[in-house]
Protein backbone atom coordinates (compact mmCIF):
# COMPACT_ATOMS: atom_id res chain seq x y z
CA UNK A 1 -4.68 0.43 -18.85
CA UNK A 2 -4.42 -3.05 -18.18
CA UNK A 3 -3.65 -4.37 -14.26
CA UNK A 4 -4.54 -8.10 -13.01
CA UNK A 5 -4.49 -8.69 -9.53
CA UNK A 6 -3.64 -12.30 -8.72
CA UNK A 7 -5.03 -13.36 -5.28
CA UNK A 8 -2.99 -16.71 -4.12
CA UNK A 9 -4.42 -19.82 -3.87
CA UNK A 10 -2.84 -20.31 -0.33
CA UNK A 11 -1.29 -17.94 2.00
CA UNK A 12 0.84 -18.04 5.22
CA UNK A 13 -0.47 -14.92 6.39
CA UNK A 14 -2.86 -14.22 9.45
CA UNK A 15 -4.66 -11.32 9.18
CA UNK A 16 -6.47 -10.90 12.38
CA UNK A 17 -8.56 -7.76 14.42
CA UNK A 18 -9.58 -7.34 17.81
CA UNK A 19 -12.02 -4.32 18.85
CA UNK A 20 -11.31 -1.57 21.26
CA UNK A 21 -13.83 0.33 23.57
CA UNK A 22 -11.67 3.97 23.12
CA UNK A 23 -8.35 5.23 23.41
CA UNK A 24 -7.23 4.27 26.70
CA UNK A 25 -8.59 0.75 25.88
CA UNK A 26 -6.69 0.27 22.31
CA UNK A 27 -3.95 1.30 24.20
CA UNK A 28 -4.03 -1.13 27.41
CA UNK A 29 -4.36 -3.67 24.28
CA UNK A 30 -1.18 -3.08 22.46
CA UNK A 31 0.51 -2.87 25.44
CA UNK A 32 -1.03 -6.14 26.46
CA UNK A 33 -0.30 -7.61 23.09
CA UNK A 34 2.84 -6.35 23.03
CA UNK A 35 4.16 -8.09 26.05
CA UNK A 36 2.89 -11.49 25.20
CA UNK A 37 4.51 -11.38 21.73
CA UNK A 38 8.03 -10.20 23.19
CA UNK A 39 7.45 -12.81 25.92
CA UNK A 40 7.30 -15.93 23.58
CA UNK A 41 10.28 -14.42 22.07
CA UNK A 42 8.74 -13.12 18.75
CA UNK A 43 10.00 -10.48 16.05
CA UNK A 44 7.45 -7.57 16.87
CA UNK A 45 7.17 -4.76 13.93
CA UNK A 46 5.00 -1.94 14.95
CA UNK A 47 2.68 0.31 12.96
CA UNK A 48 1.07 2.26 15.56
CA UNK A 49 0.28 5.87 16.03
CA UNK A 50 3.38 7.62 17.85
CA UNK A 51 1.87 7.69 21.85
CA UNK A 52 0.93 3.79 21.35
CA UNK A 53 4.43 3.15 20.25
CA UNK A 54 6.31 5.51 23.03
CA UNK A 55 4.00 3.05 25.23
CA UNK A 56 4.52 -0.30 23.66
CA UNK A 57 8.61 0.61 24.23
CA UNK A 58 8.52 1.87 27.81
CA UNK A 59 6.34 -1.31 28.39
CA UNK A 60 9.25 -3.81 26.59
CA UNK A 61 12.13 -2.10 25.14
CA UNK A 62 13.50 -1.89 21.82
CA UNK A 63 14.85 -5.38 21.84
CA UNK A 64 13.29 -7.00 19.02
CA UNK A 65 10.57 -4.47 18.10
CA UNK A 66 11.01 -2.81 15.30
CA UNK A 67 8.91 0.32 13.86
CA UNK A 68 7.39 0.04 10.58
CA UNK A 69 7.28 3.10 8.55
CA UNK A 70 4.98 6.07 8.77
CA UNK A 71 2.46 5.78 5.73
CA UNK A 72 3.06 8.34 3.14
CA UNK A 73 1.30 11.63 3.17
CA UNK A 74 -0.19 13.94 5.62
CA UNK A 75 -3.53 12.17 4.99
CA UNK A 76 -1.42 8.45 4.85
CA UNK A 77 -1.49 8.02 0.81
CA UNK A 78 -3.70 5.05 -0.16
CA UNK A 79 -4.49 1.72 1.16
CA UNK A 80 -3.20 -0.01 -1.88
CA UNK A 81 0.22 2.25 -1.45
CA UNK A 82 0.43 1.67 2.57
CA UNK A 83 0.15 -2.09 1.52
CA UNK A 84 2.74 -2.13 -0.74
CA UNK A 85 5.01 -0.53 1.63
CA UNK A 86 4.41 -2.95 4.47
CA UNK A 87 5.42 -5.93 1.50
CA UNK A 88 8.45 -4.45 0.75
CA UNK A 89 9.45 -3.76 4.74
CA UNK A 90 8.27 -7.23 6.26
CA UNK A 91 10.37 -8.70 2.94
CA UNK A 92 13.43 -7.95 4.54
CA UNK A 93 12.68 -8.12 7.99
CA UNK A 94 11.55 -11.75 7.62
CA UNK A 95 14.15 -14.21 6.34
CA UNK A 96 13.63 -17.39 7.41
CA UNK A 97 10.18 -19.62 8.21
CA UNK A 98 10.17 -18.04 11.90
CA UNK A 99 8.32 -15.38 10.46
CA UNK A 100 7.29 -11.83 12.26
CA UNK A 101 4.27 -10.42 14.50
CA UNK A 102 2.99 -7.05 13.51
CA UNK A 103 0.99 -4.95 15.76
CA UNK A 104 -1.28 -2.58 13.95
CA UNK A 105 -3.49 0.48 15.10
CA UNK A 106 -6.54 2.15 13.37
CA UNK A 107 -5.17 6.48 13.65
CA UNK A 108 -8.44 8.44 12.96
CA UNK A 109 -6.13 10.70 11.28
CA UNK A 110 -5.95 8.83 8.21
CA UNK A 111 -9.69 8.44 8.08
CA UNK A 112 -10.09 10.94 5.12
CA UNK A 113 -13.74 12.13 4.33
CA UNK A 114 -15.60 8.47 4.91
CA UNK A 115 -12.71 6.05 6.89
CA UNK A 116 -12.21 4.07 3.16
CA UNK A 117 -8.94 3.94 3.24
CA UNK A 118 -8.77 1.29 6.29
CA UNK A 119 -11.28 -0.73 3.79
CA UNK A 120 -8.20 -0.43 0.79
CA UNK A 121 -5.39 -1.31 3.18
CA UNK A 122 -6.82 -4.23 4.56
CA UNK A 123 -7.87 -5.61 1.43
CA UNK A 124 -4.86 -4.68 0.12
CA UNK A 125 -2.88 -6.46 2.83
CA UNK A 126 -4.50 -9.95 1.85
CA UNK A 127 -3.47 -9.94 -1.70
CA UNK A 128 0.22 -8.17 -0.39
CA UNK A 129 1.80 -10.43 2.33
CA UNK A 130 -0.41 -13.32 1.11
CA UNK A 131 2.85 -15.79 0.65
CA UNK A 132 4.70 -14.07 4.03
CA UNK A 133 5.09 -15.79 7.57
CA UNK A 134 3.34 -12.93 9.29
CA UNK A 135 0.60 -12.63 12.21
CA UNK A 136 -0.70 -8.82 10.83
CA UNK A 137 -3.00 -7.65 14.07
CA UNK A 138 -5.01 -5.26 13.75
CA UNK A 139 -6.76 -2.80 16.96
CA UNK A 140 -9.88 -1.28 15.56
CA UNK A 141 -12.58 0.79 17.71
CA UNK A 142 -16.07 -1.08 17.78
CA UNK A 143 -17.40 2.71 17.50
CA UNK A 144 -15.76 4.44 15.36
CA UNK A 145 -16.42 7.79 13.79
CA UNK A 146 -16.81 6.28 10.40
CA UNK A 147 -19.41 3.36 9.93
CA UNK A 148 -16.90 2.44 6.81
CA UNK A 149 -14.34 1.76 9.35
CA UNK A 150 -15.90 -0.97 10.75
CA UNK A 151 -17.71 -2.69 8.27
CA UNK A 152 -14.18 -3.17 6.47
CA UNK A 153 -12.55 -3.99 9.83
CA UNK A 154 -15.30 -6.96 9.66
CA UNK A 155 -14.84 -8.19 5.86
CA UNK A 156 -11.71 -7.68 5.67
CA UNK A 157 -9.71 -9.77 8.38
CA UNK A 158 -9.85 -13.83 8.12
CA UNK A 159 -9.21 -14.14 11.93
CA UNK A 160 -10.74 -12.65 15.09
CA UNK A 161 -8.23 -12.41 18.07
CA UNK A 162 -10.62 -12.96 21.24
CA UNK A 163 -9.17 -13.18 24.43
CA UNK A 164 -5.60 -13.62 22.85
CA UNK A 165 -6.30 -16.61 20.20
CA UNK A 166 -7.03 -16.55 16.80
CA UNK A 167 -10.25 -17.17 16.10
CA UNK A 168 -11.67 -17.86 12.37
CA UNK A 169 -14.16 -14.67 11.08
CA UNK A 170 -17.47 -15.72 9.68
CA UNK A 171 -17.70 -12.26 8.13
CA UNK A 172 -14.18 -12.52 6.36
CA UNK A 173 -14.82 -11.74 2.41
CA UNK A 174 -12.50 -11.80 -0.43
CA UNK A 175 -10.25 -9.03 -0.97
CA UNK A 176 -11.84 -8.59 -5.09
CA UNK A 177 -15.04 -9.26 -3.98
CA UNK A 178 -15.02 -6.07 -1.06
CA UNK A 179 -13.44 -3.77 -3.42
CA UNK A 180 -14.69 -4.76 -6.93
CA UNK A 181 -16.70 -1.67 -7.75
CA UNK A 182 -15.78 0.84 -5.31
CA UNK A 183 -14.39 3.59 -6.81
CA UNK A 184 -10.75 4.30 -5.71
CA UNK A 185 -9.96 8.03 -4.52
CA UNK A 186 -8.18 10.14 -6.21
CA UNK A 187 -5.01 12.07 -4.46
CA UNK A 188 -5.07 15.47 -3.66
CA UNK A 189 -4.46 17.86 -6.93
CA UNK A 190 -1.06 18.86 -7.36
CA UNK A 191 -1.96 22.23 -9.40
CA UNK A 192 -0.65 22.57 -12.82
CA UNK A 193 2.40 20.53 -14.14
CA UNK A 194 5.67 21.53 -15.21
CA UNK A 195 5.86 19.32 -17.47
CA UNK A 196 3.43 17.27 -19.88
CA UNK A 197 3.39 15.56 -22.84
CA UNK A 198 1.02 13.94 -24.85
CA UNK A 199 2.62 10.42 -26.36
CA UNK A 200 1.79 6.83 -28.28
CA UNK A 201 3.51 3.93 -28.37
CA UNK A 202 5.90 5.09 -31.26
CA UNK A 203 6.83 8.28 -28.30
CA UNK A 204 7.85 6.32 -25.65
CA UNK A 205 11.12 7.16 -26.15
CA UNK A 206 10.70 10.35 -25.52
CA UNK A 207 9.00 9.89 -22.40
CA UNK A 208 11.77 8.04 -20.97
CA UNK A 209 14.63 10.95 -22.31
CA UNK A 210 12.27 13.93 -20.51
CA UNK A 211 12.69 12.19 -17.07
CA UNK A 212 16.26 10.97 -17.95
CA UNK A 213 16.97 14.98 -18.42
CA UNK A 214 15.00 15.95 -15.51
CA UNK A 215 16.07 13.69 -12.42
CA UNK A 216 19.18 14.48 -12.17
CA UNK A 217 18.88 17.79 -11.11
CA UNK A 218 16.37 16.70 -8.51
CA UNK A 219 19.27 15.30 -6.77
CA UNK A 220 19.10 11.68 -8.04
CA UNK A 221 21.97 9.45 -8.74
CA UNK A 222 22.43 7.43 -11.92
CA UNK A 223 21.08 3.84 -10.38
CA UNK A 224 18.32 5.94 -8.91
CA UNK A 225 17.68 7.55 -12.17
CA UNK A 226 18.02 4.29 -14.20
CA UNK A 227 15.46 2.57 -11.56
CA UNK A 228 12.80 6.04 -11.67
CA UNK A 229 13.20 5.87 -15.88
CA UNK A 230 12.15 2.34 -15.49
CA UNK A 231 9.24 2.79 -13.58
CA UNK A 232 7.72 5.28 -15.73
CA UNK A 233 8.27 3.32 -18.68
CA UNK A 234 6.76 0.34 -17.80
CA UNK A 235 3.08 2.56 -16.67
CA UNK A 236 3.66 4.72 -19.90
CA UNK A 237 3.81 1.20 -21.80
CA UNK A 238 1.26 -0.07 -20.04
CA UNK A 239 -1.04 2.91 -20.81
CA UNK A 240 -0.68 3.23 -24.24
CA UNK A 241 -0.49 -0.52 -25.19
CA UNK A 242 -3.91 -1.50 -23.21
CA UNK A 243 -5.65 1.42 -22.82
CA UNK A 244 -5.96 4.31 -25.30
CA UNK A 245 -3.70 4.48 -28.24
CA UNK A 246 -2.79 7.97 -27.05
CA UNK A 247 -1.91 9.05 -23.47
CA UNK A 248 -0.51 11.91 -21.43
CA UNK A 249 2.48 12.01 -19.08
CA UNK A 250 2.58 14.97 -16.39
CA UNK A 251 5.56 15.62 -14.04
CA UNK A 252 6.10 17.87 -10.97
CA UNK A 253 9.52 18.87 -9.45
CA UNK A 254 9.29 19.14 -6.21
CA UNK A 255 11.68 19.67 -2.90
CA UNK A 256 11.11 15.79 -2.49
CA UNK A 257 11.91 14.35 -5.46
CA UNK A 258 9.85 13.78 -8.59
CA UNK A 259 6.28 13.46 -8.96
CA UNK A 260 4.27 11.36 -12.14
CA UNK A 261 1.17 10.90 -13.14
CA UNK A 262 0.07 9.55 -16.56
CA UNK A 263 -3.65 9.25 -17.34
CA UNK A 264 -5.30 7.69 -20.75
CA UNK A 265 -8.82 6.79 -21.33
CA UNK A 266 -8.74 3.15 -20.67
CA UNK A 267 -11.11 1.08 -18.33
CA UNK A 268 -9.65 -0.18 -14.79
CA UNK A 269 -11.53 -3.44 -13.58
CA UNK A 270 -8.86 -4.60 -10.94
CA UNK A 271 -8.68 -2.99 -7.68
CA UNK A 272 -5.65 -3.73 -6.24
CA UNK A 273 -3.15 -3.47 -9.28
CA UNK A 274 0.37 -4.72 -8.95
CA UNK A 275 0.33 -6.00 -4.97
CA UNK A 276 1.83 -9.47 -5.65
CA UNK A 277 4.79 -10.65 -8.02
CA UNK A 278 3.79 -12.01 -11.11
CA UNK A 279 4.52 -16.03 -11.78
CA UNK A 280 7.81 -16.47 -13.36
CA UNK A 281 6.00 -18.22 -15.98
CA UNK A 282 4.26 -15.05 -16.94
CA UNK A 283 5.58 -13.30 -19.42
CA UNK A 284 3.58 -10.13 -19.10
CA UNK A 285 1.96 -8.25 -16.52
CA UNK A 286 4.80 -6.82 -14.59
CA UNK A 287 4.82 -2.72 -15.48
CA UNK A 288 3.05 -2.33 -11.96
CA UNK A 289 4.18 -4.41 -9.49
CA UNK A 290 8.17 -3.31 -11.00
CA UNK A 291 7.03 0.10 -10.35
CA UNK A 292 5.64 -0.42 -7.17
CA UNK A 293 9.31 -1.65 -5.96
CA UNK A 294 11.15 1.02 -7.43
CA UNK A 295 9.06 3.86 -6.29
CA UNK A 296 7.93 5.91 -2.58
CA UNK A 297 4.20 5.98 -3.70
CA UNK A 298 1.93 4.48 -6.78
CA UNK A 299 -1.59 5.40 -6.71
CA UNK A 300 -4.20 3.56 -9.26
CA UNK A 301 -7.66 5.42 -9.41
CA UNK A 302 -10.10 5.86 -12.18
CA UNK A 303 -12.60 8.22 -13.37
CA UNK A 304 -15.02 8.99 -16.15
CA UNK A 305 -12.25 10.18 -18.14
CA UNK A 306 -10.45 6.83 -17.84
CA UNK A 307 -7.48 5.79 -15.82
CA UNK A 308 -5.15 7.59 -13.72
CA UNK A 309 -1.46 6.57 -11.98
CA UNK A 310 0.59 8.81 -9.53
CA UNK A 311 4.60 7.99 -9.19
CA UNK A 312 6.46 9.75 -6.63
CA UNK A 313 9.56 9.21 -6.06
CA UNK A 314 12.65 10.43 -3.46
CA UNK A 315 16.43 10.42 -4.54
């Protein structure tokens, strides 16, 4: 499978973290932060665990603060998904050069087995709402359970907040250059499909009619099954026409809507596949980032039996 990740030249973004001592400190922080950001009269967007945000509300109200959406999963997806999710939210919350404030918090519960997925989301972020008029703050611990958490917390934000300015970080590394050969997780297993189909490029066709027949039923409408049909098609393409002339397409139905993953033996170089629009002037290179928009959660991971994508997506 083929996937470019196009970092922009500029960006209007400001990424920034500031380090907490504990709990009760992270939380006298947002608070803090909170207040000043609603006192100069800015849009605040929150993406906090639940007590900081019950906090940050009794502390301001709900005038202007808004609540960003709970990452996907029990175990909060993947960076790369989370990241995507925050681009398409702060899209339509900001409309006009006045931009938005978002207050982050680092939830331990999300940590997985090693704290890498604050490394992916971060990075992820850069490349994401690179070309957005966003502040993105982020409340890390300076000891957290993880070593991982903190050493991407350092690489991975181009401003320090100290003392409530933006400071530049010396430590700040490219987004590429922090993830370029780490390998990706892979989501939890899903058990056996109950569907699958082996397919080339002269198949495709019939990879678009099997989830065509089986959406419907799933409770999806027909814009919502034109847009899921789409999705697929464009990774199933992708698959088949840069990485392994044959691939394999298995689907889950679940209470929640329909779950993909298609996997061919194809090398994955770029970490963060399909975070930023391609150039209109491209003519190629879109399968992922059209997916991405049409779809609840898109995984990229890879393993030494080639390259993997997960599609899930609601009615």
């Amino acid at each position: 499978m083929k996937v470019e990740t196009r970092i922009p030249e500029r960006t209007r973004l400001r990424h920034a973290v500031e380090f907490h001592d504990g709990t009760a400190d992270q939380l006298e922080r947002a608070v803090a932060f909170a207040r000043e950001s609603v006192g100069r009269g800015e849009r605040l967007a929150l993406a906090v665990p639940p007590a900081i945000e019950r906090a940050v509300f009794d502390a301001v109200g709900h005038a202007g603060v808004v609540s960003l959406a709970a990452p996907h999963g029990p175990s909060g997806g993947s960076g790369q998904t989370t990241a995507a999710l925050r681009a398409r939210e702060l899209r339509s919350l900001v409309q006009s050069d006045a931009g938005a404030t978002v207050l982050s918090a680092h939830d331990p519960q999300h940590d997985g087995v090693d704290g890498s997925y604050w490394t992916e989301l971060d990075a992820a972020l850069n490349v994401a709402l690179a070309d957005l008029p966003v502040d993105f703050v982020c409340l890390y611990p300076g000891f957290p359970l993880h070593l991982e958490v903190l050493e991407g917390a350092r690489v991975n934000h181009p401003y320090l907040l100290v003392d409530g300015r933006l400071r530049g970080n010396p430590e700040h590394r490219c987004p590429l250059e922090v993830l370029t050969g780490r390998e990706r997780a892979a989501p939890l297993v899903l058990g056996p499909p109950d569907h699958a189909l082996r397919y080339n490029s002269w198949q495709l066709h019939e990879v678009r009619r099997l989830v065509a027949r089986l959406v419907p039923g799933l409770g999806f409408d027909p814009v919502r099954t034109e847009d899921l049909v789409l999705a697929v098609n464009e990774i199933a393409t992708n698959a088949v026409e840069h990485g392994a002339p044959q691939a394999e397409i298995q689907l889950w139905e679940t209470s929640r809507g329909l779950v993909c993953e298609i996997h061919d033996t194809g090398t994955l170089g770029e970490p963060l596949p399909g975070l930023t629009a391609p150039h209109p002037a491209e003519p190629r290179g879109r399968g992922v980032w059209i997916a991405r928009q049409l779809c609840d959660l898109l995984h990229v991971w890879r393993d030494a039996s080639g390259t993997h994508v997960r599609l899930h997506a609601t009615p």
